[in-house]
N, C-alpha and C. Protein backbone atom coordinates (compact mmCIF):
# COMPACT_ATOMS: atom_id res chain seq x y z
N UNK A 1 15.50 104.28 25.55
CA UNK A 1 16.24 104.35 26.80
C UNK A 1 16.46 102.96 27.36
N UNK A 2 15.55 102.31 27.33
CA UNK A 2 15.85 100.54 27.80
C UNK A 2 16.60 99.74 26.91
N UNK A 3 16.97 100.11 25.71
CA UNK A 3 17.88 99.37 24.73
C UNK A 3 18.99 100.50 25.41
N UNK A 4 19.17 101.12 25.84
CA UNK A 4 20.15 102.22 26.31
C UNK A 4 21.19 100.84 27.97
N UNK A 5 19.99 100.67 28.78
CA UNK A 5 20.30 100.11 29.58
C UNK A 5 20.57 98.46 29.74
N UNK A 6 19.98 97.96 28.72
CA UNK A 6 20.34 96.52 28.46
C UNK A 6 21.85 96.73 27.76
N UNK A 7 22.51 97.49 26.85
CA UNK A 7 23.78 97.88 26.74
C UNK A 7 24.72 97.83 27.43
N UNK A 8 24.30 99.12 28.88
CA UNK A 8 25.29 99.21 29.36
C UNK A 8 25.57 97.73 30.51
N UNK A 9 23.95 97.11 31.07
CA UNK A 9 24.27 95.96 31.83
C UNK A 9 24.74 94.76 31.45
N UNK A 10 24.87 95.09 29.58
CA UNK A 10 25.68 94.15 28.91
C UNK A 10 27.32 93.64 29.62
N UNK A 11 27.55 94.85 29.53
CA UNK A 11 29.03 95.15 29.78
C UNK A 11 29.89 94.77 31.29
N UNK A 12 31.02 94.13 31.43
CA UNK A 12 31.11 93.69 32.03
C UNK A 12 31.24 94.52 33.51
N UNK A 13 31.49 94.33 34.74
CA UNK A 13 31.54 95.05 35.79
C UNK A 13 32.82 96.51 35.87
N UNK A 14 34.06 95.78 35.21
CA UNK A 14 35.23 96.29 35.17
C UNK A 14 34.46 97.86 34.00
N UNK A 15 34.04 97.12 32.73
CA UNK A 15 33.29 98.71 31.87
C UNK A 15 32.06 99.65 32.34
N UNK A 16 31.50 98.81 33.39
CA UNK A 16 30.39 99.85 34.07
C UNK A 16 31.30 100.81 34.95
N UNK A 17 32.42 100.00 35.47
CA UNK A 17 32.81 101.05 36.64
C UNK A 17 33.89 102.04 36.07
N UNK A 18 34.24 101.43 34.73
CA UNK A 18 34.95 102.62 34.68
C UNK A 18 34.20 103.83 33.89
N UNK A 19 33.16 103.69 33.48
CA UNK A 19 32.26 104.52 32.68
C UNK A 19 31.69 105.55 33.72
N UNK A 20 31.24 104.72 35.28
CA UNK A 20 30.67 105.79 36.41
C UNK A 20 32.20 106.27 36.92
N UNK A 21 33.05 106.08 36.62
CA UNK A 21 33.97 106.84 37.38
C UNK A 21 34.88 107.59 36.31
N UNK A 22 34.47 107.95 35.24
CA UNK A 22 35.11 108.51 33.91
C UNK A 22 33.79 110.07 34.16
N UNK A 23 32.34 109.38 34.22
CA UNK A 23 31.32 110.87 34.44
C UNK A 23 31.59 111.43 35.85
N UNK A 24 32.28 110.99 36.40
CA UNK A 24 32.50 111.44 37.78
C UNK A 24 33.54 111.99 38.39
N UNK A 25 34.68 111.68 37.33
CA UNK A 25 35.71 112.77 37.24
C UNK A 25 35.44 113.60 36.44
N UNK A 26 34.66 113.64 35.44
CA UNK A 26 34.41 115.13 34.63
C UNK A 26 33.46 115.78 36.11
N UNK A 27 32.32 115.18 36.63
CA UNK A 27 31.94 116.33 37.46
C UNK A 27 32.86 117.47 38.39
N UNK A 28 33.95 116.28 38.68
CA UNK A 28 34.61 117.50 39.41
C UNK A 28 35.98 118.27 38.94
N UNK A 29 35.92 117.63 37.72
CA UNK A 29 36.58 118.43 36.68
C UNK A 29 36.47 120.11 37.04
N UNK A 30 34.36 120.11 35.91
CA UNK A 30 33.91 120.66 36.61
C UNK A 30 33.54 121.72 37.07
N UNK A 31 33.56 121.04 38.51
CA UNK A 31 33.37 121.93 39.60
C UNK A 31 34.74 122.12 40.12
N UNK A 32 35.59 122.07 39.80
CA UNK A 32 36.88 123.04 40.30
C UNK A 32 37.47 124.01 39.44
N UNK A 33 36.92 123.87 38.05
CA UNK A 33 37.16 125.06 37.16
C UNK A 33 35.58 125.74 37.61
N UNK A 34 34.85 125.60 37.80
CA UNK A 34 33.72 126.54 38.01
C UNK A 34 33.82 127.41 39.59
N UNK A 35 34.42 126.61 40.41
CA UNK A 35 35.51 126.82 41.67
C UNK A 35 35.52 128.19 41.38
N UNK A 36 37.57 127.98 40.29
CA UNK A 36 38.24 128.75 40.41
C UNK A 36 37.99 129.61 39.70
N UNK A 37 37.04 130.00 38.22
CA UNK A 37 36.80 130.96 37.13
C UNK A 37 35.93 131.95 38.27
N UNK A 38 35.20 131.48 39.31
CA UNK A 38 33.79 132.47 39.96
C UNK A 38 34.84 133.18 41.51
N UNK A 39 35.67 132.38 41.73
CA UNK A 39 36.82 132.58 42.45
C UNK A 39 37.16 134.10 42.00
N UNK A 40 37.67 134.10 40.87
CA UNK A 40 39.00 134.73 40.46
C UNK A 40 38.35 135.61 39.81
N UNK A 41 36.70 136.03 39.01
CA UNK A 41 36.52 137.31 38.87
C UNK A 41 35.31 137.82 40.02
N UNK A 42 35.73 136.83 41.43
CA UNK A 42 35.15 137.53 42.62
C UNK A 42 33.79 138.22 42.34
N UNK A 43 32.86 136.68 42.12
CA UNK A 43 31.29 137.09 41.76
C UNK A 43 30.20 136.50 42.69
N UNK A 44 30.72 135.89 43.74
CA UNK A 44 29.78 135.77 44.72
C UNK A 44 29.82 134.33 44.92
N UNK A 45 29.27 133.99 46.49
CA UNK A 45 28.75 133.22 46.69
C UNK A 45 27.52 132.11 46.17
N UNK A 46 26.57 132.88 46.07
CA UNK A 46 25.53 132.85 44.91
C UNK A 46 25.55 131.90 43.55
N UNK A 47 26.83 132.74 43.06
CA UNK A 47 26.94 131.97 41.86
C UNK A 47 27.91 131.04 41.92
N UNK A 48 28.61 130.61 43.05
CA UNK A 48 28.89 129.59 42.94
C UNK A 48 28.13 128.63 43.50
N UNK A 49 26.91 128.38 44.16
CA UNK A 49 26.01 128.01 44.89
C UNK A 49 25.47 127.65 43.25
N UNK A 50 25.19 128.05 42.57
CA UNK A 50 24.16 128.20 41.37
C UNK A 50 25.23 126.95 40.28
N UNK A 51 26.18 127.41 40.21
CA UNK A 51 26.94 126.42 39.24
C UNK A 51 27.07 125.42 39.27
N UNK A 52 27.43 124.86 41.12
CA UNK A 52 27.97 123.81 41.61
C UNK A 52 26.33 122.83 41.71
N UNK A 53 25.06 123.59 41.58
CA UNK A 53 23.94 122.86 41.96
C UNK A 53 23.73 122.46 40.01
N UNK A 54 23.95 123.03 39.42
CA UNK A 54 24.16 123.34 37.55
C UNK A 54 24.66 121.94 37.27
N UNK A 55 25.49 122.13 37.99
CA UNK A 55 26.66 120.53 37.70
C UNK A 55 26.56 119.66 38.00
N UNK A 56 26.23 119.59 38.97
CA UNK A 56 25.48 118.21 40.13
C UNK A 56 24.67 117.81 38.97
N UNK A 57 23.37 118.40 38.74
CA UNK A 57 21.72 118.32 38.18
C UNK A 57 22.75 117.72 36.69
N UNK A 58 23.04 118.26 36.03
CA UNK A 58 24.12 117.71 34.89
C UNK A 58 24.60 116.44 34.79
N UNK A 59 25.44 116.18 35.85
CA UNK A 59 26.49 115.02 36.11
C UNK A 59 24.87 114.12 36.20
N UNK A 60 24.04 114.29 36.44
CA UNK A 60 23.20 113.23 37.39
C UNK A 60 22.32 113.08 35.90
N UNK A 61 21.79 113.87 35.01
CA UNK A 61 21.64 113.94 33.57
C UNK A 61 22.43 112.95 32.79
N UNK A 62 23.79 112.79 33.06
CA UNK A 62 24.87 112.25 31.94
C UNK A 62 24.62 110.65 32.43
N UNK A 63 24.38 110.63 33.60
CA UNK A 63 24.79 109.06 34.28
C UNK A 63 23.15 108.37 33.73
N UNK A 64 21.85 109.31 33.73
CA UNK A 64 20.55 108.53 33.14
C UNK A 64 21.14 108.32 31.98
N UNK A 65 21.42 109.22 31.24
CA UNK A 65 21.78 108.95 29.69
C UNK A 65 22.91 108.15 29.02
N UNK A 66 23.75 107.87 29.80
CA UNK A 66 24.71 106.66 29.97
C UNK A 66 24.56 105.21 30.24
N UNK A 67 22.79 105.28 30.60
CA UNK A 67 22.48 104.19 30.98
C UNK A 67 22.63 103.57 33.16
N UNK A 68 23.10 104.72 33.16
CA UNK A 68 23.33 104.49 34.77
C UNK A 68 21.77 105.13 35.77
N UNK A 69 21.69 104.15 36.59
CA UNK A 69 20.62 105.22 37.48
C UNK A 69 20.88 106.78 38.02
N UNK A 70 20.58 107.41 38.57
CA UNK A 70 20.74 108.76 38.55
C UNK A 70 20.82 108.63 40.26
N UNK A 71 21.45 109.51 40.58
CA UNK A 71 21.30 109.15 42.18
C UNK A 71 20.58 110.74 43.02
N UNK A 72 19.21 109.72 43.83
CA UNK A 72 18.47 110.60 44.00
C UNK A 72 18.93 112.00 45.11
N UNK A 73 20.09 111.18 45.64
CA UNK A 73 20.44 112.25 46.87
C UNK A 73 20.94 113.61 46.14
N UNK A 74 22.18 113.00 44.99
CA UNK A 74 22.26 114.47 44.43
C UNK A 74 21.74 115.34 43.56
N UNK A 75 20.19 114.40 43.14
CA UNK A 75 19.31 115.29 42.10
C UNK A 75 18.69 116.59 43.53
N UNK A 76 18.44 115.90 44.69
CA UNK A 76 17.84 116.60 46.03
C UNK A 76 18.75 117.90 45.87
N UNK A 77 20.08 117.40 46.38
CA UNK A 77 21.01 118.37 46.82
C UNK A 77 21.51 119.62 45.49
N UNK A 78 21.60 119.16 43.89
CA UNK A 78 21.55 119.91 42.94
C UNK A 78 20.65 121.33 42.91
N UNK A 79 19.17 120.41 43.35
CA UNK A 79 18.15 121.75 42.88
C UNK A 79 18.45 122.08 44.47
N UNK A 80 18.91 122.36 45.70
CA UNK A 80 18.64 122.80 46.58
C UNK A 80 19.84 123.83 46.69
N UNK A 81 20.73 123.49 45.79
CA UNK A 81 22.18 124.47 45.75
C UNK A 81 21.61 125.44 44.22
N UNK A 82 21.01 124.95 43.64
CA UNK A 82 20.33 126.28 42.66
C UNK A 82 19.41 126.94 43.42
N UNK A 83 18.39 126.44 44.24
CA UNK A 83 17.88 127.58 45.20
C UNK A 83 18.21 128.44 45.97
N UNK A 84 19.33 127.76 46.10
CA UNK A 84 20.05 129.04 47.55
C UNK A 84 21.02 129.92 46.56
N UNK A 85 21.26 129.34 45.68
CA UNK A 85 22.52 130.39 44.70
C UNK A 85 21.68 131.25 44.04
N UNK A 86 20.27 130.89 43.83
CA UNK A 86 19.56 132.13 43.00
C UNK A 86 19.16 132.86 44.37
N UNK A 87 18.83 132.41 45.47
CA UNK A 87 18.28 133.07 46.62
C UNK A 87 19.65 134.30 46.83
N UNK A 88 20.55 133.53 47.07
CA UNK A 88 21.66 134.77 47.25
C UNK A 88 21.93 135.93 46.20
N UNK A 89 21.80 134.93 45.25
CA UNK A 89 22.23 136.36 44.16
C UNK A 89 20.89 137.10 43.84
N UNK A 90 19.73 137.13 44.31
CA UNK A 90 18.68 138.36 43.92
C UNK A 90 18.50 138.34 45.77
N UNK A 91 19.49 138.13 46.46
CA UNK A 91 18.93 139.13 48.07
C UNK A 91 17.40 139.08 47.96
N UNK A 92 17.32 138.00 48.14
CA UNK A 92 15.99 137.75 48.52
C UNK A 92 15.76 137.51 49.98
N UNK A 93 14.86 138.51 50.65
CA UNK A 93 14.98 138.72 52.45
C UNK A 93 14.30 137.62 53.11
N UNK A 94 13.43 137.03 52.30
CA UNK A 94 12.19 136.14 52.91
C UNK A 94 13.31 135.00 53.44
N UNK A 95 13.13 134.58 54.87
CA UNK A 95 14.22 133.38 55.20
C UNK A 95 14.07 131.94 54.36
N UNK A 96 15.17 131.48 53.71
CA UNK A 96 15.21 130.11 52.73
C UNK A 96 14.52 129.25 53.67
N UNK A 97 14.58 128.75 54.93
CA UNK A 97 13.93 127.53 55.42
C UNK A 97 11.85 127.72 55.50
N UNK A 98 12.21 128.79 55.89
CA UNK A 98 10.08 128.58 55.88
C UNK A 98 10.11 128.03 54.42
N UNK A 99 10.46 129.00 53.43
CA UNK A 99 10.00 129.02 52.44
C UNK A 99 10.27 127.20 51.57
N UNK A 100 11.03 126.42 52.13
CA UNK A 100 11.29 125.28 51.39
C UNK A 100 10.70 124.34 52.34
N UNK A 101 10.45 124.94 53.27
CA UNK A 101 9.52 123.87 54.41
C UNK A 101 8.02 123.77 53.79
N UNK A 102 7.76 125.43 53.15
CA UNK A 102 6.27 125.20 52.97
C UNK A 102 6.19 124.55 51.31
N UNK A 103 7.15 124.50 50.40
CA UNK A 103 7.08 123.54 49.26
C UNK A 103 7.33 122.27 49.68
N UNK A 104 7.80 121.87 51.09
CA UNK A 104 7.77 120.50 50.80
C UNK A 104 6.77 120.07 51.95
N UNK A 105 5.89 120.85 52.27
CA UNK A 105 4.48 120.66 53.47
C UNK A 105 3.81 120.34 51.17
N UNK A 106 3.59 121.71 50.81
CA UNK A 106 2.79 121.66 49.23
C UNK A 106 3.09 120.06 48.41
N UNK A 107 4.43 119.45 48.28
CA UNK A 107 4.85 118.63 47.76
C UNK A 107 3.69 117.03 48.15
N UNK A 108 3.87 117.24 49.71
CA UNK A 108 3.43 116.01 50.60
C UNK A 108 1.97 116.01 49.70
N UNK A 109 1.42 117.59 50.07
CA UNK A 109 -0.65 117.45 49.62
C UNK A 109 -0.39 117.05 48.24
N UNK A 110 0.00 117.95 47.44
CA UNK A 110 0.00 117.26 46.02
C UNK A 110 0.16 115.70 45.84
N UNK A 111 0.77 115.06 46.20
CA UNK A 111 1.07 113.71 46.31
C UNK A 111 0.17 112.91 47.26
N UNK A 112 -0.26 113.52 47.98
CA UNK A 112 -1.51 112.66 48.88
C UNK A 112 -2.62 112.70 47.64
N UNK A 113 -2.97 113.91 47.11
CA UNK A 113 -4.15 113.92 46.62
C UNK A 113 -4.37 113.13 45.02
N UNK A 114 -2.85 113.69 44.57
CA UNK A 114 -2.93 112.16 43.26
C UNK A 114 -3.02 110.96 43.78
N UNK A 115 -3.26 110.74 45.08
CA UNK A 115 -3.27 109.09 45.09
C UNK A 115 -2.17 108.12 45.49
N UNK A 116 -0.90 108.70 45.47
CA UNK A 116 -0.18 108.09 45.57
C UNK A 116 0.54 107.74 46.79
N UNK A 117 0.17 108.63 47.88
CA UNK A 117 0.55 108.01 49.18
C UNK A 117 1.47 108.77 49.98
N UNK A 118 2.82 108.86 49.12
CA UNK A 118 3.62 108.85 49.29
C UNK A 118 4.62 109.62 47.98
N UNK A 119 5.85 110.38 48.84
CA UNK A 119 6.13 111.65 47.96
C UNK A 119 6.99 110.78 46.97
């Protein structure tokens, strides 16, 4: 992976940017055919909640493996749009906010207690 990234910081500014903006039009490539296919055989909210978090987590996959950093806001926002798209599609009654308040109260202890401080 670090012969991965000495590669791409080989390359000049003009080939980095067009490489992050080549994986970044496929994301919303996409997500506007995943849009319109969940659209058009009228399958829920849910699953488009589920795809669009699918794709994110993906796109953010392609850019480590490209040699690019991964950006943490939309690895956050990926798995938080697969939670609510699986939450919707199994009608699950328990309200989404306790329940992600108390994994990320669990997140904090786990991480205090390895030592590390900080999440």
């Amino acid at each position: 992976m670090e012969n991965l990234k000495e590669k791409v910081h080989s390359r000049g500014p003009k080939e980095r940017r067009d490489g992050l903006k080549r994986i970044t039009t496929i994301g919303w490539g996409l997500f506007f055919i995943w849009l319109g296919f969940v659209l058009m055989i009228n399958a829920g909210s849910g699953l488009i909640l589920l795809g669009v978090g699918i794709i994110s987590l993906c796109m953010q996959v392609a850019r480590k493996y490209s040699g690019f950093d991964s950006d943490g806001f939309w690895l956050v926002v990926g798995v938080l749009f697969v939670l609510v798209g699986l939450w919707e599609m199994f009608d699950i009654k328990m309200p989404f906010m306790s329940v992600l308040l108390v994994i990320i109260g669990g997140v904090f202890l786990v991480s205090a207690l390895k030592g590390k401080g900080r999440v």
